[in-house]
C-alpha atoms as a PDB file:
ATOM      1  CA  UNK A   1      47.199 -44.248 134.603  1.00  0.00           C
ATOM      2  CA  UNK A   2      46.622 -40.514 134.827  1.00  0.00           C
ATOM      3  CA  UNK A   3      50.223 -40.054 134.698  1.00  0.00           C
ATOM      4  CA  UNK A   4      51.211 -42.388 132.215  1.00  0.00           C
ATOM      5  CA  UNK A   5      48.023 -40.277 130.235  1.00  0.00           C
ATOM      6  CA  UNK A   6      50.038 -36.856 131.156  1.00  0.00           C
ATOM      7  CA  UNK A   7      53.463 -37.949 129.295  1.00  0.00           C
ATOM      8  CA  UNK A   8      51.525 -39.462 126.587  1.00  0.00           C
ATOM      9  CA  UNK A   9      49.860 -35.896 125.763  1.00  0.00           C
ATOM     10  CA  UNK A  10      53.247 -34.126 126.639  1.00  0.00           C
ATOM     11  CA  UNK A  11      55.104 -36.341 124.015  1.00  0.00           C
ATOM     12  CA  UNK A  12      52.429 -35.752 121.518  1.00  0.00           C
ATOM     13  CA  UNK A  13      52.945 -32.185 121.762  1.00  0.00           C
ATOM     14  CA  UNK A  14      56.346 -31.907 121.678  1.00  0.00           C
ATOM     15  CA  UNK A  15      56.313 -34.009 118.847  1.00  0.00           C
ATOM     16  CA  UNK A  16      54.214 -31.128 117.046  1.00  0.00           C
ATOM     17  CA  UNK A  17      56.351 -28.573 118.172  1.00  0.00           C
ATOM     18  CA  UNK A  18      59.122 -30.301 116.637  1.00  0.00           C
ATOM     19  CA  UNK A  19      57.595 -31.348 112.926  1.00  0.00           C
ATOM     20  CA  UNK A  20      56.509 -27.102 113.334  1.00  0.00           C
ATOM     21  CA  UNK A  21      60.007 -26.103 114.081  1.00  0.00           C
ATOM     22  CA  UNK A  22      61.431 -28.256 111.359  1.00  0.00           C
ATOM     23  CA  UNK A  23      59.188 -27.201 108.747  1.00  0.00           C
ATOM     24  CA  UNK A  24      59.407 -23.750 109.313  1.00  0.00           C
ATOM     25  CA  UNK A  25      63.450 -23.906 109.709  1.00  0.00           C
ATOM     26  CA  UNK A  26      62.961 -25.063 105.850  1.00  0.00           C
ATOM     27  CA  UNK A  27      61.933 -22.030 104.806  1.00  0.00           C
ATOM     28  CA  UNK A  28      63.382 -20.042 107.068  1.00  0.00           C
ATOM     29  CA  UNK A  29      66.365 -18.756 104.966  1.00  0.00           C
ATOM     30  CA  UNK A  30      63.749 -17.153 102.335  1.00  0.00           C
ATOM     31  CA  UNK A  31      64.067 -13.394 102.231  1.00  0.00           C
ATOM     32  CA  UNK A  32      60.595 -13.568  99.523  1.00  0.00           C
ATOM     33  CA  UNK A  33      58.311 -16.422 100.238  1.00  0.00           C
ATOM     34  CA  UNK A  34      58.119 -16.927  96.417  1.00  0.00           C
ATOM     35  CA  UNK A  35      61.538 -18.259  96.365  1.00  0.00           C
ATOM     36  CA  UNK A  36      59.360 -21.772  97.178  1.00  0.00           C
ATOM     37  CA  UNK A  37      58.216 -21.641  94.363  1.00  0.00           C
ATOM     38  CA  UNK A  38      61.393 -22.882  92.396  1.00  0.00           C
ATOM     39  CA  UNK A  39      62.236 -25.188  94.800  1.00  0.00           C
ATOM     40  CA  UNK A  40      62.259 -28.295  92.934  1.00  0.00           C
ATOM     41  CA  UNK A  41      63.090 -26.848  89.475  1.00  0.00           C
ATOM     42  CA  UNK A  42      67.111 -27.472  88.688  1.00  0.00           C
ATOM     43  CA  UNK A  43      69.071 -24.252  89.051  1.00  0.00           C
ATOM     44  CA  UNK A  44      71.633 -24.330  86.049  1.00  0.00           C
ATOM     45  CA  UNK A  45      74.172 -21.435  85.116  1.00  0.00           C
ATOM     46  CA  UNK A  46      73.363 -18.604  82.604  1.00  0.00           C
ATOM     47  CA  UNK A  47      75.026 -15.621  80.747  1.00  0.00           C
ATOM     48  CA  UNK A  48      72.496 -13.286  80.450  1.00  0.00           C
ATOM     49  CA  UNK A  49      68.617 -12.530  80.487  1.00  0.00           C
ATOM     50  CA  UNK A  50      66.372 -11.332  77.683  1.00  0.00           C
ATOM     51  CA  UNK A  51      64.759  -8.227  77.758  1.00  0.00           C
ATOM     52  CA  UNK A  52      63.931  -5.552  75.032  1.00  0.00           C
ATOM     53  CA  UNK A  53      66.859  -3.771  73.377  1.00  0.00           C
ATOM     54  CA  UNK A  54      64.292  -0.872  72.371  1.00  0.00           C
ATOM     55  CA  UNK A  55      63.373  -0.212  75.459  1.00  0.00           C
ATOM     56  CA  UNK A  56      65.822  -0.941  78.086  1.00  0.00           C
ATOM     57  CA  UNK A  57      63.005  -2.049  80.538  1.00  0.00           C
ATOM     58  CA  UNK A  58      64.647  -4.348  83.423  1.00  0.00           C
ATOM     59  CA  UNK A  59      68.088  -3.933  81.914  1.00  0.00           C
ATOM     60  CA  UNK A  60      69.426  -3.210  85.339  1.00  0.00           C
ATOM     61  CA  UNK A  61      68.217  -5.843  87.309  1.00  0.00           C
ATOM     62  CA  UNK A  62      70.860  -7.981  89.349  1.00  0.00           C
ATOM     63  CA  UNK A  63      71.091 -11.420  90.892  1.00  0.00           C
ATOM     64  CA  UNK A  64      69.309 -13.459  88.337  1.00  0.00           C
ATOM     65  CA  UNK A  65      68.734 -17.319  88.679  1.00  0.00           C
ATOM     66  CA  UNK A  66      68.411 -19.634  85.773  1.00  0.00           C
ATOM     67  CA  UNK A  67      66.445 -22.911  85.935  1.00  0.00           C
ATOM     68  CA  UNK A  68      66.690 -26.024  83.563  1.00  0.00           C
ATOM     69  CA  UNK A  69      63.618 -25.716  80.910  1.00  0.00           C
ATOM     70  CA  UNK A  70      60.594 -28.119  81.844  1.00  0.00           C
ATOM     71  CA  UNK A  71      56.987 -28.362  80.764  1.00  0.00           C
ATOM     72  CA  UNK A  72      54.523 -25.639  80.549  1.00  0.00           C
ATOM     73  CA  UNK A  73      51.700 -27.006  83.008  1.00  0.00           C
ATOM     74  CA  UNK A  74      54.733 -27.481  85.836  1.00  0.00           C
ATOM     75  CA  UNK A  75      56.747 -23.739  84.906  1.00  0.00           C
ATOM     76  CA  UNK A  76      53.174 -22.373  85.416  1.00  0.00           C
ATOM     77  CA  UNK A  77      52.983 -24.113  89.018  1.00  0.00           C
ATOM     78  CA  UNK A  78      56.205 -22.791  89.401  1.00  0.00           C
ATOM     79  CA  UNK A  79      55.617 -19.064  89.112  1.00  0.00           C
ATOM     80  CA  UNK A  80      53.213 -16.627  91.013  1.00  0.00           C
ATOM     81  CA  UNK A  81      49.636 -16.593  90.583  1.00  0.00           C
ATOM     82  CA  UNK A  82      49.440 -12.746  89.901  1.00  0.00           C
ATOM     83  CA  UNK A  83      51.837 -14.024  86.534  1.00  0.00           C
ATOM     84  CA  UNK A  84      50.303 -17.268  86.206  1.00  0.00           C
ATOM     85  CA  UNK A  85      47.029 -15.986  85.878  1.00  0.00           C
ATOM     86  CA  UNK A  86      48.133 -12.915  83.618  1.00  0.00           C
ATOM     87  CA  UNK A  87      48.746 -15.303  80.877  1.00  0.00           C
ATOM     88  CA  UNK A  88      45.913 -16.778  78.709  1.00  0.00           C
ATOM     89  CA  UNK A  89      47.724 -19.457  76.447  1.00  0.00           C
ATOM     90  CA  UNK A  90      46.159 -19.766  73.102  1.00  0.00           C
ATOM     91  CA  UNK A  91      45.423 -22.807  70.682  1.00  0.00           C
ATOM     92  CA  UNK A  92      49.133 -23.152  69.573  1.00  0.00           C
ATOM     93  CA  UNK A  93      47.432 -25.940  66.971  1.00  0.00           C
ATOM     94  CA  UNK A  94      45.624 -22.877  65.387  1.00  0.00           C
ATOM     95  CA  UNK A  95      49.335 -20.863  65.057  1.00  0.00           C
ATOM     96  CA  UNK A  96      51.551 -23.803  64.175  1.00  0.00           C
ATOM     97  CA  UNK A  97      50.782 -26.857  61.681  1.00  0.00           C
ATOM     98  CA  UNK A  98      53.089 -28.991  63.993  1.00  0.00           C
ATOM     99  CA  UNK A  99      54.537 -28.374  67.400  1.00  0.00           C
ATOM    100  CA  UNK A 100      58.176 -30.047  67.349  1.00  0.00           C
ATOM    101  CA  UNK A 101      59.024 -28.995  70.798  1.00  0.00           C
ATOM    102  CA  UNK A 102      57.216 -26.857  73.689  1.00  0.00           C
ATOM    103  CA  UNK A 103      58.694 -26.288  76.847  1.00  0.00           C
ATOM    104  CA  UNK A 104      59.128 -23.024  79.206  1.00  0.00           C
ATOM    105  CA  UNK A 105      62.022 -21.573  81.406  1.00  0.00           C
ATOM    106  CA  UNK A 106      61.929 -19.770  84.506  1.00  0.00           C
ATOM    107  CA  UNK A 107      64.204 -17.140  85.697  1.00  0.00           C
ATOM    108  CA  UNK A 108      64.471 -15.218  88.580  1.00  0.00           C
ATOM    109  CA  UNK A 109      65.930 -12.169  89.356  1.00  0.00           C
ATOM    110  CA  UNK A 110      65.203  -9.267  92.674  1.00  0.00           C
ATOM    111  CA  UNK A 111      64.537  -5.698  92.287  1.00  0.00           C
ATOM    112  CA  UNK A 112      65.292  -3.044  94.634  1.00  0.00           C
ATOM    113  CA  UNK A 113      62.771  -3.449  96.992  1.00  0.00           C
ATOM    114  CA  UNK A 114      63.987  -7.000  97.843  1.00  0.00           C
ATOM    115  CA  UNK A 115      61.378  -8.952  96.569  1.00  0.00           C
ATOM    116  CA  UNK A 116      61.845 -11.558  93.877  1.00  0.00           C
ATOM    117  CA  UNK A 117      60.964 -10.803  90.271  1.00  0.00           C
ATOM    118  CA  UNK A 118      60.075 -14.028  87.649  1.00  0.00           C
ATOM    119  CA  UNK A 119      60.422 -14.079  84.416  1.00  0.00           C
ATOM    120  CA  UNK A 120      58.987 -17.008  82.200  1.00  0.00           C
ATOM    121  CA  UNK A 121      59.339 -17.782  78.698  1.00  0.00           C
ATOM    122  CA  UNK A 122      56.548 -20.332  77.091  1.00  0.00           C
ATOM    123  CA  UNK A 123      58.287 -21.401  73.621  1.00  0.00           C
ATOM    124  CA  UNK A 124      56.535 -23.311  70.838  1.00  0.00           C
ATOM    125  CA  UNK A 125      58.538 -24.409  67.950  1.00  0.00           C
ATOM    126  CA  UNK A 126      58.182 -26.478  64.713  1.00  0.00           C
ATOM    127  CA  UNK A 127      61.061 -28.342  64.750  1.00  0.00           C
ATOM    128  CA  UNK A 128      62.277 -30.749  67.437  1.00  0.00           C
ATOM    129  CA  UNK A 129      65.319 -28.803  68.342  1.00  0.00           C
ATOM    130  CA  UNK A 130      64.314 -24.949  68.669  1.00  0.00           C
ATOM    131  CA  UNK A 131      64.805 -22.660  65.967  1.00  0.00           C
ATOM    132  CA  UNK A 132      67.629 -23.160  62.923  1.00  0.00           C
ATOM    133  CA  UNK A 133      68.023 -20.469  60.786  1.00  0.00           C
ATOM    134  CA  UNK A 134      66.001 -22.533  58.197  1.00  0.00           C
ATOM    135  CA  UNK A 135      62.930 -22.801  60.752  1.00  0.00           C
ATOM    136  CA  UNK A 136      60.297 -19.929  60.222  1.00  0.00           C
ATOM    137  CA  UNK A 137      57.557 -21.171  62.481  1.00  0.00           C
ATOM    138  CA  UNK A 138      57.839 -20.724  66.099  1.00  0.00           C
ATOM    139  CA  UNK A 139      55.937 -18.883  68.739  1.00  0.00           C
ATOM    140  CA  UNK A 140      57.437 -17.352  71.987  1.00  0.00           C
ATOM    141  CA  UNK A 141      55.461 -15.590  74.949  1.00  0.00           C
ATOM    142  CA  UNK A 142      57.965 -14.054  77.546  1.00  0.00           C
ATOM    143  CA  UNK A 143      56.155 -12.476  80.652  1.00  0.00           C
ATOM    144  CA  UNK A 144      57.946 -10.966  83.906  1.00  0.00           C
ATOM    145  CA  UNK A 145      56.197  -9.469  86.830  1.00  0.00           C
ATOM    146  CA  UNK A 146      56.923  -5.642  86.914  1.00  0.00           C
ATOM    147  CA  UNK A 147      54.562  -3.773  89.294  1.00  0.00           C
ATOM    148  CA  UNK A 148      54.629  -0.759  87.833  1.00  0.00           C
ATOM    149  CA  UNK A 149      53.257   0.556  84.826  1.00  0.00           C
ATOM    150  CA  UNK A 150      56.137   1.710  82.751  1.00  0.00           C
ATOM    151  CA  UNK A 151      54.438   3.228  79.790  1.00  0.00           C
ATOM    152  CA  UNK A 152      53.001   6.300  82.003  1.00  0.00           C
ATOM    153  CA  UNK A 153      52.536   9.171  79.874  1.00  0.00           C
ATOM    154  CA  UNK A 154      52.834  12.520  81.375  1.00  0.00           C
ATOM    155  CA  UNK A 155      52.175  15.500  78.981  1.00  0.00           C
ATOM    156  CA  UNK A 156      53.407  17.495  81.509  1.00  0.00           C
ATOM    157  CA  UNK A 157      56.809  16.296  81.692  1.00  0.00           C
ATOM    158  CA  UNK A 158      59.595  16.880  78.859  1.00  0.00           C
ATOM    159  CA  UNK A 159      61.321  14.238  80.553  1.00  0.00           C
ATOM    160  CA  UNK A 160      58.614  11.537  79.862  1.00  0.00           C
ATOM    161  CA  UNK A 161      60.349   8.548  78.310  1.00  0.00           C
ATOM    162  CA  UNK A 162      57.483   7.508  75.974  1.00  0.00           C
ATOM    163  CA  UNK A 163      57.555  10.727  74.381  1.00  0.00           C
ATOM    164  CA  UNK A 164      61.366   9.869  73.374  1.00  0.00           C
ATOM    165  CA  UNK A 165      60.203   6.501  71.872  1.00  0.00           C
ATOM    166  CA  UNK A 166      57.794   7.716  70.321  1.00  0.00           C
ATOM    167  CA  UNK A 167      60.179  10.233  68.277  1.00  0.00           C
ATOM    168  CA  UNK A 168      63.096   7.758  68.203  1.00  0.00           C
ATOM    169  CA  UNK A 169      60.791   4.672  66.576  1.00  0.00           C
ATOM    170  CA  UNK A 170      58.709   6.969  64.680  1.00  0.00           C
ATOM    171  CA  UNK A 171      55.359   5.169  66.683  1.00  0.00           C
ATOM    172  CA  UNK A 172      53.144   8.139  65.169  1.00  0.00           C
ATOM    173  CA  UNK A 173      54.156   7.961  62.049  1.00  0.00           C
ATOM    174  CA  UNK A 174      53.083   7.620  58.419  1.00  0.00           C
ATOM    175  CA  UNK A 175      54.053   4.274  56.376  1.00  0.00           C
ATOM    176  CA  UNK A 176      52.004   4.990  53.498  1.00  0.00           C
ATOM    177  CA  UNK A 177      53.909   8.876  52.968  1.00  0.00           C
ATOM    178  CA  UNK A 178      57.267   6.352  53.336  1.00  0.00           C
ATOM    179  CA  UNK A 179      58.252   6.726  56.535  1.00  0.00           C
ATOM    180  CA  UNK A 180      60.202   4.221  58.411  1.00  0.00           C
ATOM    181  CA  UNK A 181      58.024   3.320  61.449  1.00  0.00           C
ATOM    182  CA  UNK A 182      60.187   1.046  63.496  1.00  0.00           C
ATOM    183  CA  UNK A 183      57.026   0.070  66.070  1.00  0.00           C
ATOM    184  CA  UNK A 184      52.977   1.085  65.946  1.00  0.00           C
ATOM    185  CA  UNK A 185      51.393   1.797  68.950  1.00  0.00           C
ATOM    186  CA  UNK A 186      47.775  -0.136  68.468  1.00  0.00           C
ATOM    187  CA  UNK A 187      46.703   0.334  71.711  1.00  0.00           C
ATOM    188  CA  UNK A 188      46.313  -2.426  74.408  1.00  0.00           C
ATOM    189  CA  UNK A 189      43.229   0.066  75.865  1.00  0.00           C
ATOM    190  CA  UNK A 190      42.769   3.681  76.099  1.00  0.00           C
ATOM    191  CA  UNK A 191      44.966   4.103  78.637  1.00  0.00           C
ATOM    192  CA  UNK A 192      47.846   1.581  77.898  1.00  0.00           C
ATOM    193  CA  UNK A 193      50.257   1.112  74.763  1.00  0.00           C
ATOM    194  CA  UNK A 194      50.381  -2.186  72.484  1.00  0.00           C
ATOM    195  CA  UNK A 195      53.785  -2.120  70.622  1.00  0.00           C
ATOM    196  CA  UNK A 196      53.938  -3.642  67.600  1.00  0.00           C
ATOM    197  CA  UNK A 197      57.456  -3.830  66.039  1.00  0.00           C
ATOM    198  CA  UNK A 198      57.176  -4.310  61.967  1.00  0.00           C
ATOM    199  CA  UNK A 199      59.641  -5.985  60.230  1.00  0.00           C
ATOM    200  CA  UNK A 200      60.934  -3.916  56.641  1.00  0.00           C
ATOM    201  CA  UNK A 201      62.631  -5.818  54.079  1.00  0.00           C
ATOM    202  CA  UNK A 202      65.695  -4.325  54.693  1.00  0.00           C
ATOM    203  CA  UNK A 203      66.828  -5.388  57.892  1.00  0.00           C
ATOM    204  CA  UNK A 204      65.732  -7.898  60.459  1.00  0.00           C
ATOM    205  CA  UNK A 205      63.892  -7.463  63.858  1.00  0.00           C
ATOM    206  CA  UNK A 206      65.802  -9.027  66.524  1.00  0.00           C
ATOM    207  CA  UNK A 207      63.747 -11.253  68.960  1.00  0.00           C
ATOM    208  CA  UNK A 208      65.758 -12.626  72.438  1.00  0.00           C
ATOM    209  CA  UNK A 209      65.037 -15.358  73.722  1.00  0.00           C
ATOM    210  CA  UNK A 210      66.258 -18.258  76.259  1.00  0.00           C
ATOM    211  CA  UNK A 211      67.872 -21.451  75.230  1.00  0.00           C
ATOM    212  CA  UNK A 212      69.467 -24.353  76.664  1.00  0.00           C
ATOM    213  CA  UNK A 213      72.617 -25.761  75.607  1.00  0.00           C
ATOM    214  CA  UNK A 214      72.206 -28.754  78.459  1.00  0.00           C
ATOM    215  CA  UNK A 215      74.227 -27.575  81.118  1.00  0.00           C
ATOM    216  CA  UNK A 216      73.543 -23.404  80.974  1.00  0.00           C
ATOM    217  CA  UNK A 217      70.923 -20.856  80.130  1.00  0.00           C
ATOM    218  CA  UNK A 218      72.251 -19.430  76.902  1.00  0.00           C
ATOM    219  CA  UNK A 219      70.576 -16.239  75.307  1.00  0.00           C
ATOM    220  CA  UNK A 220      70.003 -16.109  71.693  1.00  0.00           C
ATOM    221  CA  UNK A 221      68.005 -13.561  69.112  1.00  0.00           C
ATOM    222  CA  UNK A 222      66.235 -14.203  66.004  1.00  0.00           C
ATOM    223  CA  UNK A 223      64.488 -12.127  63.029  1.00  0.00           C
ATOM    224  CA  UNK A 224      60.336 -12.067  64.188  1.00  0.00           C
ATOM    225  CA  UNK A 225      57.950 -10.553  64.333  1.00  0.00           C
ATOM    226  CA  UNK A 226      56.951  -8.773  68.114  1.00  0.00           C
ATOM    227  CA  UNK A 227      54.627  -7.069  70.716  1.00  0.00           C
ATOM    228  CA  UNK A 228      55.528  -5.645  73.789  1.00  0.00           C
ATOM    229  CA  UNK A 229      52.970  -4.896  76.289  1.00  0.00           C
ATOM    230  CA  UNK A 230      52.181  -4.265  80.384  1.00  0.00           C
ATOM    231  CA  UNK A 231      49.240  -4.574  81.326  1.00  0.00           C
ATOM    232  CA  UNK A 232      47.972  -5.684  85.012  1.00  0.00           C
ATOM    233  CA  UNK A 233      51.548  -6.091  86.859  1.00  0.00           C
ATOM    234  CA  UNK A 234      53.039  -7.919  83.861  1.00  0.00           C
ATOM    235  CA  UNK A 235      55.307  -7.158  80.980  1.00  0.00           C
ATOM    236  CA  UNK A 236      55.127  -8.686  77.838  1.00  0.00           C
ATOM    237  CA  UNK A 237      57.324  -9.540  75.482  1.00  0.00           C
ATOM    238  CA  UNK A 238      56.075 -11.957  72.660  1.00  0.00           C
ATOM    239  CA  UNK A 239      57.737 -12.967  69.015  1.00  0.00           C
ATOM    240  CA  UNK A 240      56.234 -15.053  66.067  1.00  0.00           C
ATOM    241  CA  UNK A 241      57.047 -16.085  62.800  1.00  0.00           C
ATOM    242  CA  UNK A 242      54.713 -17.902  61.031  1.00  0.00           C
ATOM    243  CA  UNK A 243      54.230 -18.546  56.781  1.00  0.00           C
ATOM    244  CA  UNK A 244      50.723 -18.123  57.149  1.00  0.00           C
ATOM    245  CA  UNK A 245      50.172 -14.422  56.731  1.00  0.00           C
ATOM    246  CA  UNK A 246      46.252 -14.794  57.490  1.00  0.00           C
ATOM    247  CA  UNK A 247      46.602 -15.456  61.003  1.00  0.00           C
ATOM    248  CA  UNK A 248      44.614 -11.995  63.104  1.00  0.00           C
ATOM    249  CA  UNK A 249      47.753 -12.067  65.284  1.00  0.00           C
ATOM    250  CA  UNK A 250      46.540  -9.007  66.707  1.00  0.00           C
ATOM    251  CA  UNK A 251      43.534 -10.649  68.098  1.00  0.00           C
ATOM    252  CA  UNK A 252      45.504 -13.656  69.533  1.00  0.00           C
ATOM    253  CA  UNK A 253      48.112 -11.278  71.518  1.00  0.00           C
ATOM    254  CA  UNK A 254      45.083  -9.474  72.720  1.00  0.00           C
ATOM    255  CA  UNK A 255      43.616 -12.638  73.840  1.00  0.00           C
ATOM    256  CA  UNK A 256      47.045 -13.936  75.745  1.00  0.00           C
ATOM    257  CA  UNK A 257      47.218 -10.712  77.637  1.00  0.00           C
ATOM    258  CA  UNK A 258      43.836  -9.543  78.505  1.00  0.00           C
ATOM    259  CA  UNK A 259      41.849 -12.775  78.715  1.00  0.00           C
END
């Protein structure tokens, strides 16, 4: 009896060590444990990733990953939580008369520190099949995790990169003496910028985005409106165009990034 009790136990245990072994041979190939994360969304091909033309931040990131778009509430659960919870979604209803379609993608991409950078783009839209060139209401919020602050302004340094933006778009200058101010800097908090890009009559601002053509990630741009923004680890990049002018959009984008 005390034997048969003895290979019982033994069993048992090797029996955990086994399930153990297995599961963590699952994730054993990971080089970031965030790379979970995506597990079950469908990895697709794409041709290139959004970022801001202005600015060039993350042009020169490598290796990115494009998933199939799904629903908000399971992209957010698929991203993580230092962007998850860096994003306070508004009341679309209050933005948009109708929502046609909403849906997010998720791509990843690694910097060079080896760990694995997400990008997400939450996209509202009128219509049922993302923006036409006849659609003029749709909201997008693109966020991507970026450690680093890269609006750091060093008075010190002639080198300082937001002192070059600031003379290239004109961000301290004077609409009402007619200047051409390509982007105002309303300021996120004392310390941090809040880039807003205008839009003059004579040209269009150029928004990119992410759509899907059903078998590949496909990047596209459109006239909006825009802010760009870091704040807290994440960088945002968000476009509108709506027909109701008396929207405070100011106060919604302020909402979305600092809660």
């Amino acid at each position: 009896m005390f034997m048969k009790a003895i290979l019982t136990l033994s069993i048992f245990c090797l029996s955990l060590i086994l399930f153990s072994c297995a599961k963590e041979s699952k994730h054993s190939g990971y080089v970031d444990p965030n790379e979970a994360l995506v597990e079950k969304l469908d990895s697709v091909g794409g041709n290139s990733r959004t970022y801001n033309w202005d600015f060039q931040i993350l042009k020169g990131i490598q290796d990115s990953r494009y998933y199939a778009p799904v629903d908000i509430p399971t992209a957010l659960n698929s991203i993580p939580d230092e962007l998850k919870d860096g994003i306070h979604l508004p009341d679309v209803s209050t933005l948009l008369d109708t929502i046609g379609t909403e849906m997010a993608n998720i791509v990843t991409f690694w910097n060079t520190k080896n760990k694995l950078m997400f990008q997400i783009q939450i996209s509202y839209f009128k219509n049922d099949v993302e923006y036409d060139a006849g659609n003029k209401d749709f909201f997008i919020i693109s966020a991507a995790t970026l450690a680093d602050n890269p609006f750091l302004d060093d008075p010190d340094s002639e080198e300082d990169p937001i002192d070059k933006w600031r003379t290239e778009f004109n961000i301290d200058g004077d609409e009402t003496a007619g200047e051409v101010v390509t982007y105002k800097d309303l300021k996120l908090n004392p310390d941090l910028p809040l880039f807003f890009k205008v839009s003059p009559s004579s040209w269009t601002t150029m928004y990119n985005y992410y759509s899907f053509d059903g078998s590949k990630i496909i990047h596209r741009s459109t006239g909006s409106k825009m802010y760009y923004a870091w704040y807290d680890g994440v960088l945002f990049q968000i476009g509108y165009k709506f027909d109701d002018e008396t929207i405070d959009m100011e106060s919604v984008i302020r909402k979305i990034i600092l809660g």
